[in-house]
N, C-alpha and C. Protein backbone atom coordinates (compact mmCIF):
# COMPACT_ATOMS: atom_id res chain seq x y z
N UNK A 1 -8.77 37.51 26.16
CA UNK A 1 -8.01 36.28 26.37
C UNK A 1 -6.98 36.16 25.26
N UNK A 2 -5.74 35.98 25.63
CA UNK A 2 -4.66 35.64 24.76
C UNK A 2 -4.78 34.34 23.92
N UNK A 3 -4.62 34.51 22.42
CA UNK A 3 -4.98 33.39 21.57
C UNK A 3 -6.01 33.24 21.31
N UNK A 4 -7.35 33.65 21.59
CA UNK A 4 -8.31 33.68 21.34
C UNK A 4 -9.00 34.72 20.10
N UNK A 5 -8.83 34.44 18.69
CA UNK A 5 -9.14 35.54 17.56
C UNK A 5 -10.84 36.04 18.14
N UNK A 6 -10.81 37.19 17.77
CA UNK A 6 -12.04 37.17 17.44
C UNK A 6 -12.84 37.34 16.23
N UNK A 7 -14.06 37.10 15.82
CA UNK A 7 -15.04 36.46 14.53
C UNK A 7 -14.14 37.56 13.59
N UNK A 8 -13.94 38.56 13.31
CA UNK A 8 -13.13 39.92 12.45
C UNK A 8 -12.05 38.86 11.86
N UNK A 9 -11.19 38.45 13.02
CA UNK A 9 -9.78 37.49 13.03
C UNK A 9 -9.83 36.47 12.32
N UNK A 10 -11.01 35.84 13.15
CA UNK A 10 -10.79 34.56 12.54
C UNK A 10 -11.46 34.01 11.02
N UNK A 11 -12.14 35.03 10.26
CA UNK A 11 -12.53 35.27 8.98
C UNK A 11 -11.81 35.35 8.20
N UNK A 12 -10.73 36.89 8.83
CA UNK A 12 -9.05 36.82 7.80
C UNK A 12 -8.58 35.38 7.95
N UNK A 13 -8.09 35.37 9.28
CA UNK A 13 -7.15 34.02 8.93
C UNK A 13 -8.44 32.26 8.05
N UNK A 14 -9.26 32.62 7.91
CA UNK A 14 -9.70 31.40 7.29
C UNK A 14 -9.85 32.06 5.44
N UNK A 15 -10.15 33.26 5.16
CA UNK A 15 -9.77 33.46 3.97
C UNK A 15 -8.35 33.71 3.51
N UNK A 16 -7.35 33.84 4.47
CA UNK A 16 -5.74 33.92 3.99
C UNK A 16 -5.36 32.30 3.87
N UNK A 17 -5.93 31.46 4.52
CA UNK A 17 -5.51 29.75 4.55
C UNK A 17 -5.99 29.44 3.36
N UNK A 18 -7.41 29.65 3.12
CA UNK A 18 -8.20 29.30 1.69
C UNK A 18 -7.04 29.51 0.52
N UNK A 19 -6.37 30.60 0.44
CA UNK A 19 -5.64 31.17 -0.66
C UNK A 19 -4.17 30.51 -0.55
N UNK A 20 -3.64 29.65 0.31
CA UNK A 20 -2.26 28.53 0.21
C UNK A 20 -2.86 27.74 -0.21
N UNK A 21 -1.47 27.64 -1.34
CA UNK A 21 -1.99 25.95 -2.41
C UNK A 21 -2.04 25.42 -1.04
N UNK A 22 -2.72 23.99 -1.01
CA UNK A 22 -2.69 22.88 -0.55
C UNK A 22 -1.48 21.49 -0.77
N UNK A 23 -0.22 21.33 -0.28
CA UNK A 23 0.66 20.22 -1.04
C UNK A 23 0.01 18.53 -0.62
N UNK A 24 -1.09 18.13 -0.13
CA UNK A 24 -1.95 16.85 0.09
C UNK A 24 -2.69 16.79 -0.50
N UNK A 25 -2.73 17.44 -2.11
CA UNK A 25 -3.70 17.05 -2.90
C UNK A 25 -3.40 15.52 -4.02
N UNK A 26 -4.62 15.26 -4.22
CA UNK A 26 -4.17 13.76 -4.85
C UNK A 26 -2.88 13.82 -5.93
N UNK A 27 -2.52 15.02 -6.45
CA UNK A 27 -2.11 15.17 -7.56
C UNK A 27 -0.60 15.34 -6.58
N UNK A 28 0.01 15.52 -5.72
CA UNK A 28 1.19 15.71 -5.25
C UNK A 28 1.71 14.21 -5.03
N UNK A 29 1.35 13.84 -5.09
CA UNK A 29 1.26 12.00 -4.87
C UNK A 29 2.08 11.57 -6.34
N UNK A 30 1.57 12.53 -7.29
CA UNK A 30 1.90 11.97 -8.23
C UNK A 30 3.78 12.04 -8.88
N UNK A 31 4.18 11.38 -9.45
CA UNK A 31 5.74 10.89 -10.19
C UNK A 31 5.95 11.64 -11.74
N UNK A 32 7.01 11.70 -11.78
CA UNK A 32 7.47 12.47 -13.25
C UNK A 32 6.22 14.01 -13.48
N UNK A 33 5.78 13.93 -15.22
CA UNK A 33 5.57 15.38 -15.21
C UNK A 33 3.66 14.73 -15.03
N UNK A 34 3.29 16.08 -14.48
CA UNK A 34 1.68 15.88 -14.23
C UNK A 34 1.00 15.45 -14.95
N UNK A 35 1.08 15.32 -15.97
CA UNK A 35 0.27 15.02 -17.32
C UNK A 35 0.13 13.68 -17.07
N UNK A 36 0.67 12.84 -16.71
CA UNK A 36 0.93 11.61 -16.86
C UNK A 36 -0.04 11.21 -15.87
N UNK A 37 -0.59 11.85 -14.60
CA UNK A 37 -1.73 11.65 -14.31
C UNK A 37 -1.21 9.79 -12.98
N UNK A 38 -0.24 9.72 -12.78
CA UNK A 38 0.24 8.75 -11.83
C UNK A 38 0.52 8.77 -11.05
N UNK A 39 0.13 7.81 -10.27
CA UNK A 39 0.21 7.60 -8.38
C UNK A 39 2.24 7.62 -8.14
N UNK A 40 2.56 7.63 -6.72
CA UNK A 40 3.77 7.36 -6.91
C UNK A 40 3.68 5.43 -6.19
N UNK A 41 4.93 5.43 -5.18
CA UNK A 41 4.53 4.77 -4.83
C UNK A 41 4.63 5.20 -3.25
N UNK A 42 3.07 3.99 -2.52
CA UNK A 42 3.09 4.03 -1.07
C UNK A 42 3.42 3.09 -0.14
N UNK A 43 4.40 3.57 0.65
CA UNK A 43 5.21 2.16 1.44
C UNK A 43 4.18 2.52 3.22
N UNK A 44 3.62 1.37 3.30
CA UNK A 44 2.84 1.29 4.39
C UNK A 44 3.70 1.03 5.40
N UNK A 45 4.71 1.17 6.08
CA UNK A 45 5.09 0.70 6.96
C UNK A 45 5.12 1.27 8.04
N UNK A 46 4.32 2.34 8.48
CA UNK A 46 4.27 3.17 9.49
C UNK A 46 2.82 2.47 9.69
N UNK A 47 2.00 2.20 8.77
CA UNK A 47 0.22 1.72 9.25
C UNK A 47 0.89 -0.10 10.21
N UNK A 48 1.69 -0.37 9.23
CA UNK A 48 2.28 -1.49 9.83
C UNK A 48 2.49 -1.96 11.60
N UNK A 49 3.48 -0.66 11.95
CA UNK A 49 4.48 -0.57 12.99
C UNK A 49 3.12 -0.01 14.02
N UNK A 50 2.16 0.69 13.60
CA UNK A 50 1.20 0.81 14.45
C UNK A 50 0.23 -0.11 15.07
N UNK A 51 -0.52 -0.76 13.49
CA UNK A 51 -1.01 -2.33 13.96
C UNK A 51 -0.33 -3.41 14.96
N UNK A 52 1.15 -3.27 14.73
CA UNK A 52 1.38 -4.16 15.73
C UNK A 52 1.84 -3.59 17.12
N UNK A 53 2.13 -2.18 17.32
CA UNK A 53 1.68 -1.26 18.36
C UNK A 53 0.49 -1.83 19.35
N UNK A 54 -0.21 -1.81 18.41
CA UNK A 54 -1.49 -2.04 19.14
C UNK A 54 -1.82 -3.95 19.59
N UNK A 55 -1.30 -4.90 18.57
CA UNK A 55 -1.54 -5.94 18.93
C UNK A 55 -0.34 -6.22 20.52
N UNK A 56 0.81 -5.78 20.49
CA UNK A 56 1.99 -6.06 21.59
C UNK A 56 1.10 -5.00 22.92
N UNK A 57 0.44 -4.51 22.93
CA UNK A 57 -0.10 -3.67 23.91
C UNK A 57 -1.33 -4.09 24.50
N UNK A 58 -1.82 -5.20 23.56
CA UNK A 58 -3.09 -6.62 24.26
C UNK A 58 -4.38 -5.94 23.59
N UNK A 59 -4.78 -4.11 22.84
CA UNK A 59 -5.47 -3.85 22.46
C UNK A 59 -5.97 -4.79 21.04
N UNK A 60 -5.66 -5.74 20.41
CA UNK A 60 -5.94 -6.68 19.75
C UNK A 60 -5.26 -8.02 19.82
N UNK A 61 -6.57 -8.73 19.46
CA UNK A 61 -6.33 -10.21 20.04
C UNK A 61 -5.38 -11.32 18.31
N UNK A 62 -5.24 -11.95 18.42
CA UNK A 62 -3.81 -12.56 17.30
C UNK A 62 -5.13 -12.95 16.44
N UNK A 63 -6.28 -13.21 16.65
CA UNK A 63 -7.06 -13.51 15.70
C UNK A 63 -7.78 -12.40 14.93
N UNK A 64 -7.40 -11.30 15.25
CA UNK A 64 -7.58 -9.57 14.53
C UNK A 64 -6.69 -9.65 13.25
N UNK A 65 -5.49 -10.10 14.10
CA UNK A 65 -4.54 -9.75 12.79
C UNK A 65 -4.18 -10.68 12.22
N UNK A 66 -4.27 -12.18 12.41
CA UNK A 66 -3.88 -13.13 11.77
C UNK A 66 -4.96 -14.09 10.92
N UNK A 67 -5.33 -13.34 10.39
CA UNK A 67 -6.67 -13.64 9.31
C UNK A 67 -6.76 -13.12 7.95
N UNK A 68 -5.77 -13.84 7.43
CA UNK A 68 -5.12 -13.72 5.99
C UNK A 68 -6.16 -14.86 5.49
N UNK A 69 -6.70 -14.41 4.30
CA UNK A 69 -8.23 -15.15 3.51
C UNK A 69 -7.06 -16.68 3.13
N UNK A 70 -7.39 -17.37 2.89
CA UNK A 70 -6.85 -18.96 2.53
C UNK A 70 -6.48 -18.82 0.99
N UNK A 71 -6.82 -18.09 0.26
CA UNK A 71 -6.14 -18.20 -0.96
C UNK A 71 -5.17 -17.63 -0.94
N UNK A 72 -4.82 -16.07 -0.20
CA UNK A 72 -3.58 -15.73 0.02
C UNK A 72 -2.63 -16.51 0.77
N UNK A 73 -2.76 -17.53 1.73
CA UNK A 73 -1.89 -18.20 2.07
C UNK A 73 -1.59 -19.18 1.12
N UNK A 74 -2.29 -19.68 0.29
CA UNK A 74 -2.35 -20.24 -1.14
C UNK A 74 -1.02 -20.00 -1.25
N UNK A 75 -1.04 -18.88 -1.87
CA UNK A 75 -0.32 -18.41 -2.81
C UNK A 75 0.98 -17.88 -2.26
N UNK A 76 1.10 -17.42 -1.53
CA UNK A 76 1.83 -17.70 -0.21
C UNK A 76 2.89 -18.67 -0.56
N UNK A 77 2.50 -19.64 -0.23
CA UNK A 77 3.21 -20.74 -0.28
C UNK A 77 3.53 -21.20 -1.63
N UNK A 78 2.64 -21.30 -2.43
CA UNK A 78 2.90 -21.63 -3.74
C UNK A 78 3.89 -20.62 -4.92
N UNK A 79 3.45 -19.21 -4.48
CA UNK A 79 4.08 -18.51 -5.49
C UNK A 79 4.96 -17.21 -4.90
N UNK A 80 4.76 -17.19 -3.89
CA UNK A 80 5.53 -15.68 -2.56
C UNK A 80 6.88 -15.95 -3.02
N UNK A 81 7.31 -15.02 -2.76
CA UNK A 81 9.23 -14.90 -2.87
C UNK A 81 9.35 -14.74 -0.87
N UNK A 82 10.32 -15.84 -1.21
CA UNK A 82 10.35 -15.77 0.82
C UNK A 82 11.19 -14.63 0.97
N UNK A 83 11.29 -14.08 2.37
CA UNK A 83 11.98 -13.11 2.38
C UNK A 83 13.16 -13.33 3.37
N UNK A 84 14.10 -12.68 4.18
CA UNK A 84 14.60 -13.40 5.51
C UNK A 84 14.25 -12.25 6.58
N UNK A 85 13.03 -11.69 6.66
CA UNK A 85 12.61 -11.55 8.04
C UNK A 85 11.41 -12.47 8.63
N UNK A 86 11.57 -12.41 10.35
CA UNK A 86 10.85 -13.07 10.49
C UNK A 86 9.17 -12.55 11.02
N UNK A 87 8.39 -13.44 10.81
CA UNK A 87 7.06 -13.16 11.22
C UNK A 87 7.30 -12.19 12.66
N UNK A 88 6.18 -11.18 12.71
CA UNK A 88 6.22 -10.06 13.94
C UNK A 88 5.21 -10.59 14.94
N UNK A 89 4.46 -11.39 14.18
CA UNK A 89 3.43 -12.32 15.40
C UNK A 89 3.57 -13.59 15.99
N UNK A 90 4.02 -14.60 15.53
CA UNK A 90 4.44 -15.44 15.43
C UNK A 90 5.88 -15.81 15.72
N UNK A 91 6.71 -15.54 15.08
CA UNK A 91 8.39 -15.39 14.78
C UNK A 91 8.91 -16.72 14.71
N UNK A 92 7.85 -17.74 13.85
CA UNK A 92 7.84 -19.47 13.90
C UNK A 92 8.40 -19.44 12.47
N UNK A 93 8.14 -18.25 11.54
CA UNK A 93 8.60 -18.75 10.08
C UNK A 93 8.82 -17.16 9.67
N UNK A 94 9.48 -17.47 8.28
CA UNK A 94 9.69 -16.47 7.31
C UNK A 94 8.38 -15.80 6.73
N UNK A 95 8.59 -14.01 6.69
CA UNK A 95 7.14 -13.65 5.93
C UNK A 95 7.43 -13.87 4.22
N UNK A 96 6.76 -13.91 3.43
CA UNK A 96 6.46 -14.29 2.56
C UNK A 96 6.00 -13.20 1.38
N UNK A 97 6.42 -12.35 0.11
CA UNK A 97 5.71 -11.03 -0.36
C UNK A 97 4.98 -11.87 -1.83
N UNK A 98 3.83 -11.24 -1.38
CA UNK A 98 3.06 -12.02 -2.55
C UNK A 98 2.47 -10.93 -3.28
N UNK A 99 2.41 -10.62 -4.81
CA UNK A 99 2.24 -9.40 -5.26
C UNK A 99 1.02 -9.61 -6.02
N UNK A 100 0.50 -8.73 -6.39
CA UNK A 100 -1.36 -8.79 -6.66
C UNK A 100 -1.18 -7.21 -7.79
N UNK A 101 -1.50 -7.26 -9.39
CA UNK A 101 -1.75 -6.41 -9.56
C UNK A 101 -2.93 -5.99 -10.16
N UNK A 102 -3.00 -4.82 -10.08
CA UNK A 102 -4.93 -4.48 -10.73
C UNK A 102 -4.72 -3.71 -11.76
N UNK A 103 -5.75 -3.29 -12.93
CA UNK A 103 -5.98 -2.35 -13.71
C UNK A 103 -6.64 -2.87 -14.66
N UNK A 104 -6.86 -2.03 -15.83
CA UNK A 104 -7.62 -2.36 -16.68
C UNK A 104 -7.05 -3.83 -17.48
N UNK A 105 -8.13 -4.18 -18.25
CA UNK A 105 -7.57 -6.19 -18.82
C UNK A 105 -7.29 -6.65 -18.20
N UNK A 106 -7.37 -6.69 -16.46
CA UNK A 106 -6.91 -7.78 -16.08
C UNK A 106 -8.07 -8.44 -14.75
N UNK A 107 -8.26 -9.13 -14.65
CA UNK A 107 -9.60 -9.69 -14.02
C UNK A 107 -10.04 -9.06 -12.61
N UNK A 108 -10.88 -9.20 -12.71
CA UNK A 108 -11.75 -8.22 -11.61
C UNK A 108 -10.97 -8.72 -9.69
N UNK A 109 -10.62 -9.69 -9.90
CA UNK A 109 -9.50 -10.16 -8.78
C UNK A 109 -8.53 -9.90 -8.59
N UNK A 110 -7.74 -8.95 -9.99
CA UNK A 110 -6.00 -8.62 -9.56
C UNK A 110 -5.98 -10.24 -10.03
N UNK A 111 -4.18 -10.06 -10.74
CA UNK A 111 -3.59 -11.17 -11.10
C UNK A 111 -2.25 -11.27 -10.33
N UNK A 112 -2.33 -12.54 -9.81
CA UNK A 112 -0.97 -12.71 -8.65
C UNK A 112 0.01 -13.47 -10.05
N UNK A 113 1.36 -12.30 -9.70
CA UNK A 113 2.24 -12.73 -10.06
C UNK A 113 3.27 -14.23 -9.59
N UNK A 114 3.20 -14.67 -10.84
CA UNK A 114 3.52 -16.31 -10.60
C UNK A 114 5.20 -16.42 -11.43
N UNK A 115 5.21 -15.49 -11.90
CA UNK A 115 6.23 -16.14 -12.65
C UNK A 115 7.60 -15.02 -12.48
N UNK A 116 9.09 -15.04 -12.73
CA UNK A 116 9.53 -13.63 -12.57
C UNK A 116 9.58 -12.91 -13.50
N UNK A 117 9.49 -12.92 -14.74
CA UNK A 117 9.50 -11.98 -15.81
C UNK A 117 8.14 -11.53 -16.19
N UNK A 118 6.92 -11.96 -15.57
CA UNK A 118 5.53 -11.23 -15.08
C UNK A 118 5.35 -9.91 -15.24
N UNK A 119 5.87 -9.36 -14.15
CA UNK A 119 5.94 -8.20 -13.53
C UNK A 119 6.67 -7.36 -14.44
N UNK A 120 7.80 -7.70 -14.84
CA UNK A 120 8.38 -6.79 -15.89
C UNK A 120 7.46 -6.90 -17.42
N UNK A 121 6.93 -7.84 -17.80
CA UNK A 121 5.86 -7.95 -18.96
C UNK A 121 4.62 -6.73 -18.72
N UNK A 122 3.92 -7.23 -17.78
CA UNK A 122 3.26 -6.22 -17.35
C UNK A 122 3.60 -4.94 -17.21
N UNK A 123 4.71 -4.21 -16.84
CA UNK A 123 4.73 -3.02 -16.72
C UNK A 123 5.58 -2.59 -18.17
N UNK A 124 5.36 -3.31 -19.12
CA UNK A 124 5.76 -2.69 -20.89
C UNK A 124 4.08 -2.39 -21.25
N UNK A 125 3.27 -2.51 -20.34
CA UNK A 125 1.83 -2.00 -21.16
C UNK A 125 1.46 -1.07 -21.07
N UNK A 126 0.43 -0.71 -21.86
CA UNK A 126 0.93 0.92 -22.39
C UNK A 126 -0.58 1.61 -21.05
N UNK A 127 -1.01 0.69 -20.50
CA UNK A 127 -2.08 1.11 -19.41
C UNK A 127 -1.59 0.97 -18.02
N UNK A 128 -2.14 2.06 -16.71
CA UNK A 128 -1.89 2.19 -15.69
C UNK A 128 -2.22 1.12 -15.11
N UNK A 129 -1.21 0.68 -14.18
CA UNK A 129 -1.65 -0.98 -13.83
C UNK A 129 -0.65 -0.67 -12.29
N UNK A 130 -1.57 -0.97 -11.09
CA UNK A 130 -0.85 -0.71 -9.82
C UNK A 130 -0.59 -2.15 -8.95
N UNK A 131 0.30 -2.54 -8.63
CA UNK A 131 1.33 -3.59 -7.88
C UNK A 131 1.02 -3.62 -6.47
N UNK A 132 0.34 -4.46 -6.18
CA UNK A 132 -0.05 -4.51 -4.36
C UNK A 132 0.66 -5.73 -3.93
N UNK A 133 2.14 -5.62 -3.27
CA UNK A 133 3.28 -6.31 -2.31
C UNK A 133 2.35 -6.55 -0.74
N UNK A 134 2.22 -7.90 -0.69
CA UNK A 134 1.64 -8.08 0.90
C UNK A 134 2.85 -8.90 1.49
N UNK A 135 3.03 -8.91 2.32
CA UNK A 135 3.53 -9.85 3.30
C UNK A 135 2.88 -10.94 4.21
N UNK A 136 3.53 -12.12 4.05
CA UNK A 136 2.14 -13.01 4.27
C UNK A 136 3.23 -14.32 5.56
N UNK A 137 2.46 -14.63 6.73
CA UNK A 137 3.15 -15.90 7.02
C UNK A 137 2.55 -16.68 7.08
N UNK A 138 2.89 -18.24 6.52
CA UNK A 138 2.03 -18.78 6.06
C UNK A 138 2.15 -20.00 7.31
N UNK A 139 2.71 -19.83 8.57
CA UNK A 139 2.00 -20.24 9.49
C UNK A 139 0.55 -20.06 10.49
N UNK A 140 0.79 -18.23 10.76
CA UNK A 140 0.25 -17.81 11.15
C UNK A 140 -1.24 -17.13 10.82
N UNK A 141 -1.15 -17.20 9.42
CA UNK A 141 -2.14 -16.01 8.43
C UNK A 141 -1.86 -15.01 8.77
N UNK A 142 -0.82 -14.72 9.58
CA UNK A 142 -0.25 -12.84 9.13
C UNK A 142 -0.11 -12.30 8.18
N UNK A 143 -0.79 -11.16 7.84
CA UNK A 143 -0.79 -10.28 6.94
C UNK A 143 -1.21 -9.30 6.55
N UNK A 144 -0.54 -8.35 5.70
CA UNK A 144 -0.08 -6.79 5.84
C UNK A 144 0.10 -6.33 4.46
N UNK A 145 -0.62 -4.95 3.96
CA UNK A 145 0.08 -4.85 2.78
C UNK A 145 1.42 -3.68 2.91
N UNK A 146 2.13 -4.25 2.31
CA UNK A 146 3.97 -3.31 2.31
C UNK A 146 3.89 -2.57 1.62
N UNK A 147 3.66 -2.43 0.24
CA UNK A 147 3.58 -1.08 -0.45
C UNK A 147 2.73 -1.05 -1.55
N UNK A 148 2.52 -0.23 -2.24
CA UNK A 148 1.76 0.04 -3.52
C UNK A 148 2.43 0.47 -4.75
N UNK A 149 2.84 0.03 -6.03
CA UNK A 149 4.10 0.49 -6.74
C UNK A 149 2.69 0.57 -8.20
N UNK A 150 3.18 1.34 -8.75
CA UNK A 150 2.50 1.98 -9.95
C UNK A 150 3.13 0.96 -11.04
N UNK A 151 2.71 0.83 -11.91
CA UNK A 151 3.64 -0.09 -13.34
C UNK A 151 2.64 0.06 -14.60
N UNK A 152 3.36 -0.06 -15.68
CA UNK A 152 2.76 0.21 -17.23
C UNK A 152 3.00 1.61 -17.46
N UNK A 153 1.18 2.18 -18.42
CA UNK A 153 1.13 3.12 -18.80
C UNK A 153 2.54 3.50 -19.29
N UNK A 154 3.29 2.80 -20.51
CA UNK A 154 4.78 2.63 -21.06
C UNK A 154 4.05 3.46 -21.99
N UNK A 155 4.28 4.95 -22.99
CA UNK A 155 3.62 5.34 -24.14
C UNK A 155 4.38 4.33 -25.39
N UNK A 156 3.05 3.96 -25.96
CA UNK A 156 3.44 3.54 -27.61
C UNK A 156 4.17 3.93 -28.62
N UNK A 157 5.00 3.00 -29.17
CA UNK A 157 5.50 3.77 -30.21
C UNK A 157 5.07 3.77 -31.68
């Protein structure tokens, strides 16, 4: 049968694959020189465009996806930078990017950026500290995270 290796075949070709680097290793992900040991950044917007794939196609119901926890709409409202697109579920209001970052010293919750010179404070520290951008509507509880941005780890002088 054509295409069909046989066990001889298909031994080579699984020890000739073994021996190509791999470029999807965690470490290709990474920015500047390797040493530095850092994520880059990841823009979700393809997991995005699928989720709502699936909600416009009736395979999920608006209460799947519109179940944003109440403190993020919190904050949302209180501290989000509005944006000018509109909600993809809803389309009653503006989404909303509310940023959350984690790493070491900083509380086991991620600290939502409240203020604008925050974010730039934070990323003069000399530790790896990663930036989670959601998009939030704070009619609907839609919400999504947009990307993942790396910040700090600045070396000391």
């Amino acid at each position: 049968m054509v295409g069909d290796p046989s066990a001889a075949g298909r031994a080579h070709w699984l020890r000739s694959v073994r021996s190509i680097p791999v470029s999807f290793r965690a470490d290709s992900l990474r920015t500047g020189a390797p040493a530095l040991g850092r994520a880059g950044v990841v823009d979700h917007r393809l997991a995005r465009r699928a989720l709502l794939s699936e909600y416009r196609k009736g395979r999920l119901a608006r209460h799947q996806v519109c179940d944003a926890h109440p403190m993020l709409v919190r904050a949302a409202s209180s501290v989000g930078v509005l944006t000018t697109t509109d909600c993809p579920i809803c389309e009653d209001d503006k989404l909303v990017h509310v940023t959350y970052v984690f790493g070491p010293r900083l509380p086991p919750s991620g600290r939502c950026i409240s203020a604008p010179g925050e974010l730039a404070a934070l990323n003069k520290r000399p530790e790896a500290l990663t930036a989670y951008i959601v998009e939030v509507c704070r009619s609907c509880s839609w919400h999504h995270l947009v990307r993942t941005v790396p910040i700090g780890a600045k070396p000391t002088d």
